[in-house]
Structures are given as structure tokens and as C-alpha cells.
N, C-alpha and C. Protein backbone atom coordinates (compact mmCIF):
# COMPACT_ATOMS: atom_id res chain seq x y z
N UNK A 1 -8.58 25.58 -10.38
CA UNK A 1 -7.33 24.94 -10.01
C UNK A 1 -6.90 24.00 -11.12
N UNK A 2 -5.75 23.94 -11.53
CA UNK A 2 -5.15 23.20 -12.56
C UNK A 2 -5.27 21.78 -12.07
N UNK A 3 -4.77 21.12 -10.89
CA UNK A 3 -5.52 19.76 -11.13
C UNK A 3 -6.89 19.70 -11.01
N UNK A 4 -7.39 19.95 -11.01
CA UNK A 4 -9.16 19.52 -10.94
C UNK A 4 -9.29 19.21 -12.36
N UNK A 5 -8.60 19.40 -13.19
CA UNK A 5 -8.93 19.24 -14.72
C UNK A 5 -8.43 17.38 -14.83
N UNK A 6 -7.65 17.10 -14.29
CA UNK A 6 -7.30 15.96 -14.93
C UNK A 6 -8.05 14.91 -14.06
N UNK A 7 -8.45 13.70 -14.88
CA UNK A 7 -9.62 12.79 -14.73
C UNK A 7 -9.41 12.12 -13.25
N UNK A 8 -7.97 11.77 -13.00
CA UNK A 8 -7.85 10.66 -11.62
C UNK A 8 -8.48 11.80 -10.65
N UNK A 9 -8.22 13.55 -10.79
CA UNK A 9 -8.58 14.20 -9.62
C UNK A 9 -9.82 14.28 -9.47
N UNK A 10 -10.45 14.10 -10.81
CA UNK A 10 -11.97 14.07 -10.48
C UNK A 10 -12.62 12.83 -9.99
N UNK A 11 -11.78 11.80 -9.98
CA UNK A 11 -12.62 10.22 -9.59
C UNK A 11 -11.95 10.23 -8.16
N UNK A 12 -11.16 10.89 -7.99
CA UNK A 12 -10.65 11.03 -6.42
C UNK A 12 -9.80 9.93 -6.31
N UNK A 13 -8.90 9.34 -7.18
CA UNK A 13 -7.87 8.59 -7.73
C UNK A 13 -6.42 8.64 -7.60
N UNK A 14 -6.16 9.51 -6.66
CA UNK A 14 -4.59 9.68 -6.70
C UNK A 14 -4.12 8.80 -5.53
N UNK A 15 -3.38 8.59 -5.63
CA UNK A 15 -2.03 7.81 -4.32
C UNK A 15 -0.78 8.29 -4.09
N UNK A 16 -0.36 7.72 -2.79
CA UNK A 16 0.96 8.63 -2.87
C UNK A 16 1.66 7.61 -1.60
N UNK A 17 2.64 7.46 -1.49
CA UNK A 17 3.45 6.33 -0.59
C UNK A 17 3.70 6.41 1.36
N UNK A 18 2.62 7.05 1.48
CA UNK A 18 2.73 7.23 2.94
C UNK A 18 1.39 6.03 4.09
N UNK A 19 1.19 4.99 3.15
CA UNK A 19 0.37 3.95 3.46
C UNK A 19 0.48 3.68 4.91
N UNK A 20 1.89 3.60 5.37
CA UNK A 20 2.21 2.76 6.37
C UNK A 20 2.63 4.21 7.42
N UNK A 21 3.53 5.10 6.80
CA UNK A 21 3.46 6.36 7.58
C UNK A 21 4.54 7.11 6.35
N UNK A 22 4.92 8.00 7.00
CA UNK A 22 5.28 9.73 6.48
C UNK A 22 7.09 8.64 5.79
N UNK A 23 7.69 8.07 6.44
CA UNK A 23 8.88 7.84 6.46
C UNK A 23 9.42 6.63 5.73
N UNK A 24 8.16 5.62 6.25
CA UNK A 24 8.53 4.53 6.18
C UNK A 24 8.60 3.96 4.47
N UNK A 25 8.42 4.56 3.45
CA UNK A 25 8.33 4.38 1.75
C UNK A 25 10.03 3.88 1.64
N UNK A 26 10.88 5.28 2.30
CA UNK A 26 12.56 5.18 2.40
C UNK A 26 12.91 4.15 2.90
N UNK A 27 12.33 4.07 4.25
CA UNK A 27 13.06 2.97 5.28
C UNK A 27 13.29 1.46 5.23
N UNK A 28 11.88 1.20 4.65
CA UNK A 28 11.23 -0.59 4.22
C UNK A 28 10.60 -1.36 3.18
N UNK A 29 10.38 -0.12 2.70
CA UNK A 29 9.63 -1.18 1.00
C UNK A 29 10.34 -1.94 0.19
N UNK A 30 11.83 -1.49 0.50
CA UNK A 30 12.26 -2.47 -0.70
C UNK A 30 12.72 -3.66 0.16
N UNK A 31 12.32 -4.04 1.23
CA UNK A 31 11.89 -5.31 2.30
C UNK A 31 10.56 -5.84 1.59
N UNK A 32 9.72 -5.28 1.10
CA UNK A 32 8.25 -5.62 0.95
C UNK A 32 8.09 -5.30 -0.70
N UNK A 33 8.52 -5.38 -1.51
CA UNK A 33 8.68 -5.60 -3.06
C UNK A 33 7.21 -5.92 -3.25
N UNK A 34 7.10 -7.32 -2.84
CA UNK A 34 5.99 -7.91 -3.46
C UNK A 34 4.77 -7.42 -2.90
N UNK A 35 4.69 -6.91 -1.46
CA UNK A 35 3.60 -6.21 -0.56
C UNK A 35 3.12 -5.16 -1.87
N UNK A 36 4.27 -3.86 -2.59
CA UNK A 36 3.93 -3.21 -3.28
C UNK A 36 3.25 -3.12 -4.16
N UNK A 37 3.69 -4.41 -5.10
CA UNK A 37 2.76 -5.09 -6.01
C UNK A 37 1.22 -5.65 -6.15
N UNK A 38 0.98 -6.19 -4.75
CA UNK A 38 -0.24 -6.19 -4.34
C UNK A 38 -0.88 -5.24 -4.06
N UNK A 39 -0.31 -3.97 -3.63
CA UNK A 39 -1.08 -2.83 -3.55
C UNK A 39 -1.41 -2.10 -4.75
N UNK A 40 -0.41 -2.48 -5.61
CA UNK A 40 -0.52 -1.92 -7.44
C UNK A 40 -2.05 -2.78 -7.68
N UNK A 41 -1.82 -4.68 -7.64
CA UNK A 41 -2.88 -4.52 -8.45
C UNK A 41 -4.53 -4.47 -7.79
N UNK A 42 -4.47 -4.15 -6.50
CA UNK A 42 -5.56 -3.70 -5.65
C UNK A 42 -6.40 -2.42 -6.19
N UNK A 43 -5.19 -1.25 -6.31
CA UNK A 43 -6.00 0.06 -7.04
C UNK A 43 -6.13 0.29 -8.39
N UNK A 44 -5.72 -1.24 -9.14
CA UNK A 44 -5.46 -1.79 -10.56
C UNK A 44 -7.31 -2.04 -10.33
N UNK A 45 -7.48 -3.16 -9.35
CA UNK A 45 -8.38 -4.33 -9.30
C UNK A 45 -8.67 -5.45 -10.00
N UNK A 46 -7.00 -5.61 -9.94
CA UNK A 46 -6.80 -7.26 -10.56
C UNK A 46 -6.08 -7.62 -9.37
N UNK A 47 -6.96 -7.91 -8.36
CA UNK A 47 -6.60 -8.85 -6.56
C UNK A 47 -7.79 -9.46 -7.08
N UNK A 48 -7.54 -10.36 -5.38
CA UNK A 48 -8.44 -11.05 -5.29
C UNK A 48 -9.65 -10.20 -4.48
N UNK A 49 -9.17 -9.50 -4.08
CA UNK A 49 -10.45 -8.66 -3.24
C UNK A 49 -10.27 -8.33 -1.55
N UNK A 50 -9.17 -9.48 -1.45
CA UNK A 50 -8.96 -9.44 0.22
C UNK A 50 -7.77 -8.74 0.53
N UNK A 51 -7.17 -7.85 -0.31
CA UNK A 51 -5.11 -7.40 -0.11
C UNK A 51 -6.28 -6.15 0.93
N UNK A 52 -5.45 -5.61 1.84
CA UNK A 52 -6.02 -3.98 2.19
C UNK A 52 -4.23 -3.39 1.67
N UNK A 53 -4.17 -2.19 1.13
CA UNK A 53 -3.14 -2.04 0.36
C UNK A 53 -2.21 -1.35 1.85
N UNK A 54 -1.12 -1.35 1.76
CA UNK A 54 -0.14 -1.09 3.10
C UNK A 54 0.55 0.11 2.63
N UNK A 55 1.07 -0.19 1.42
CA UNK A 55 2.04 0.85 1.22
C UNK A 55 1.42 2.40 0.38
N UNK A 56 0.58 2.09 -0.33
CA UNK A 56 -0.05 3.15 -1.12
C UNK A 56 -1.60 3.22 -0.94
N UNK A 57 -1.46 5.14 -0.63
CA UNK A 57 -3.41 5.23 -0.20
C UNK A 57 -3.63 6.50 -0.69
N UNK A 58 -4.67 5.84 -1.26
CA UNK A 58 -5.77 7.57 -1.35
C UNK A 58 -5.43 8.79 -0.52
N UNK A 59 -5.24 9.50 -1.32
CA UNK A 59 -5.10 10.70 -0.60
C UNK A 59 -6.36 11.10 0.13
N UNK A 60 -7.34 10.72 -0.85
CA UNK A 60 -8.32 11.15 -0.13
C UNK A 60 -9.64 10.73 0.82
N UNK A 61 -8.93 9.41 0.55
CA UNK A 61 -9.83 8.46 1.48
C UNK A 61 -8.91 7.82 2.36
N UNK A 62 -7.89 7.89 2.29
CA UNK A 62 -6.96 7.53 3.84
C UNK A 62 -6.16 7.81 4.33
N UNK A 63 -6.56 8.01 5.60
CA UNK A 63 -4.85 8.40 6.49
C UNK A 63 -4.10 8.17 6.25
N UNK A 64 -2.78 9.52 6.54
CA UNK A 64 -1.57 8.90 6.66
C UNK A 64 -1.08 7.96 7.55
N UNK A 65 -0.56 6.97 7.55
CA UNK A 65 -0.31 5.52 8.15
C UNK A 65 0.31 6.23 9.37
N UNK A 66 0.44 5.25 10.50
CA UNK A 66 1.52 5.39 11.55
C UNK A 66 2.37 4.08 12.14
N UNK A 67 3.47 3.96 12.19
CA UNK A 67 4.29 3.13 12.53
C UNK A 67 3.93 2.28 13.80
N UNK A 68 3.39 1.15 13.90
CA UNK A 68 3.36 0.29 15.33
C UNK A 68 4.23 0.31 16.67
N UNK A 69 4.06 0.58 17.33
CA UNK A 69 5.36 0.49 18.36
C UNK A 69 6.28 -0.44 18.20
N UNK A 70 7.34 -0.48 18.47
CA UNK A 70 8.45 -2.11 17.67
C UNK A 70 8.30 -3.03 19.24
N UNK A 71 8.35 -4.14 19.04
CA UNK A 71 8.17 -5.28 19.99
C UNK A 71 8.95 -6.16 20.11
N UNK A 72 10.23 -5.79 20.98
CA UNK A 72 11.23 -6.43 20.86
C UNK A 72 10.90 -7.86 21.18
N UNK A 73 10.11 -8.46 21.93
CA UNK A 73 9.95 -9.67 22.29
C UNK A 73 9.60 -10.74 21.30
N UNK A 74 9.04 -9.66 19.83
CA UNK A 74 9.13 -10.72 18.47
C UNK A 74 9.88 -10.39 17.50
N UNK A 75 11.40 -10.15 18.21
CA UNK A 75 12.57 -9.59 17.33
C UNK A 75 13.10 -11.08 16.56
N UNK A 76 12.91 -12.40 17.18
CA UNK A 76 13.72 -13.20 16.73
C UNK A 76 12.14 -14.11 16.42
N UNK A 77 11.84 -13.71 16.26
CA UNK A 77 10.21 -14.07 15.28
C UNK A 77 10.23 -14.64 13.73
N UNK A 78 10.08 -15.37 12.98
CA UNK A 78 9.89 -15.39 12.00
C UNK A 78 9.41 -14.21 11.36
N UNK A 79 9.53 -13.79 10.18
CA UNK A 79 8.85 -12.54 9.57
C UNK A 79 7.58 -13.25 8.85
N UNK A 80 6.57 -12.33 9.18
CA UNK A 80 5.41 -13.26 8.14
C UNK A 80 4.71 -11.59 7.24
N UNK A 81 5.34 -12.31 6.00
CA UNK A 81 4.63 -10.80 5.27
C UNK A 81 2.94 -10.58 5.15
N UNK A 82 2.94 -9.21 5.22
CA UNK A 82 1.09 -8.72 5.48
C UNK A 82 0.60 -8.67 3.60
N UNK A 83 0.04 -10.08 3.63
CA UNK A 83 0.14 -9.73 1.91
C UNK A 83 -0.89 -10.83 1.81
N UNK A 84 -2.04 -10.79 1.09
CA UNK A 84 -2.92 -12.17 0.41
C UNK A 84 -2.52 -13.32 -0.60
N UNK A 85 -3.19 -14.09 -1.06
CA UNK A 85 -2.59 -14.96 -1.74
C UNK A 85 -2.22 -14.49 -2.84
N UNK A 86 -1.57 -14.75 -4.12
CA UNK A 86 -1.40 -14.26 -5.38
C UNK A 86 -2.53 -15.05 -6.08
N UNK A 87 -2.67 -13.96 -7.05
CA UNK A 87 -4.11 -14.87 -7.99
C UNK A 87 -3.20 -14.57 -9.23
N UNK A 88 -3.55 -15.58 -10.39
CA UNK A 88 -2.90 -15.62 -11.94
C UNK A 88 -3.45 -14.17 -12.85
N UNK A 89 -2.79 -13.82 -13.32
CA UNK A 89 -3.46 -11.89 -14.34
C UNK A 89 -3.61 -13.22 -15.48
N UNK A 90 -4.96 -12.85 -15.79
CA UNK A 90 -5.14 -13.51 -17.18
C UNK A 90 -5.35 -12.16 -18.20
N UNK A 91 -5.00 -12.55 -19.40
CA UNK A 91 -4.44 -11.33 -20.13
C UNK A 91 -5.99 -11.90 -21.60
């Protein structure tokens, strides 16, 4: 098979944007910008260690995501983003 040749397929390294579910990449990420970023430098591994990544997963180590039921009763909720602290990239 033609990918099996290239290195990420052999470390079992690929990602693909269905973290949260099949739809939701279109619907909400660009609500969650910075969520993304933390998931970049998670499979980077320049986090701190505690992000679990939301938006982007292993194909081959994780499910495709599924959407929570919506809860109208915390519609007028503050939003609190699902994201860890930021740590400094020292270069």
C-alpha cells in the first residue's frame, strides 16, 4: 500500500478533524481558535501535559468524537473554554 511507506503511517501519526464529531470541524472551531492550537502543540508536545486534544485525533487511537446533547438550561451560562493553561514555547 502506498501509504505505509511514509514515516507518520508507520509511527501511527496521522490526525484528522473529527475530535469532537464527524461535523462539528465546519460548525465550531473557528469559536475555539485557541482550543486548536492547544491541540497542535499537544501532538507537537510542546503542552504542558494536561490539554486532552478536542478537536484533532489519531486516527488510530481515537474515536470519532460525538456531540453532547445541548442543555438548554446552560444556554445563558457563561462560556468556559475546554482548554489548559498556556505555557511560554521557548525557542
Amino acid at each position: 500500500e502506498y501509504l505505509s511507506q511514509f514515516k507518520a503511517y508507520q509511527n501511527q501519526q496521522i490526525y484528522d478533524t473529527q475530535g469532537v464529531s464527524p461535523n462539528s470541524w465546519h460548525e465550531q472551531r473557528l469559536a475555539e481558535y485557541y482550543v486548536v492550537g492547544m491541540d497542535v502543540c499537544a501532538i507537537m508536545g510542546v503542552d504542558d501535559g494536561l490539554h486532552k486534544s478536542r478537536w484533532l485525533r489519531n486516527i488510530f487511537t481515537d474515536p470519532i468524537g460525538v456531540m453532547p446533547e445541548c442543555n438548554v438550561a446552560e444556554i445563558d451560562e457563561p462560556y468556559v473554554a475546554p482548554v489548559s493553561e498556556c505555557m511560554p514555547l521557548l525557542l
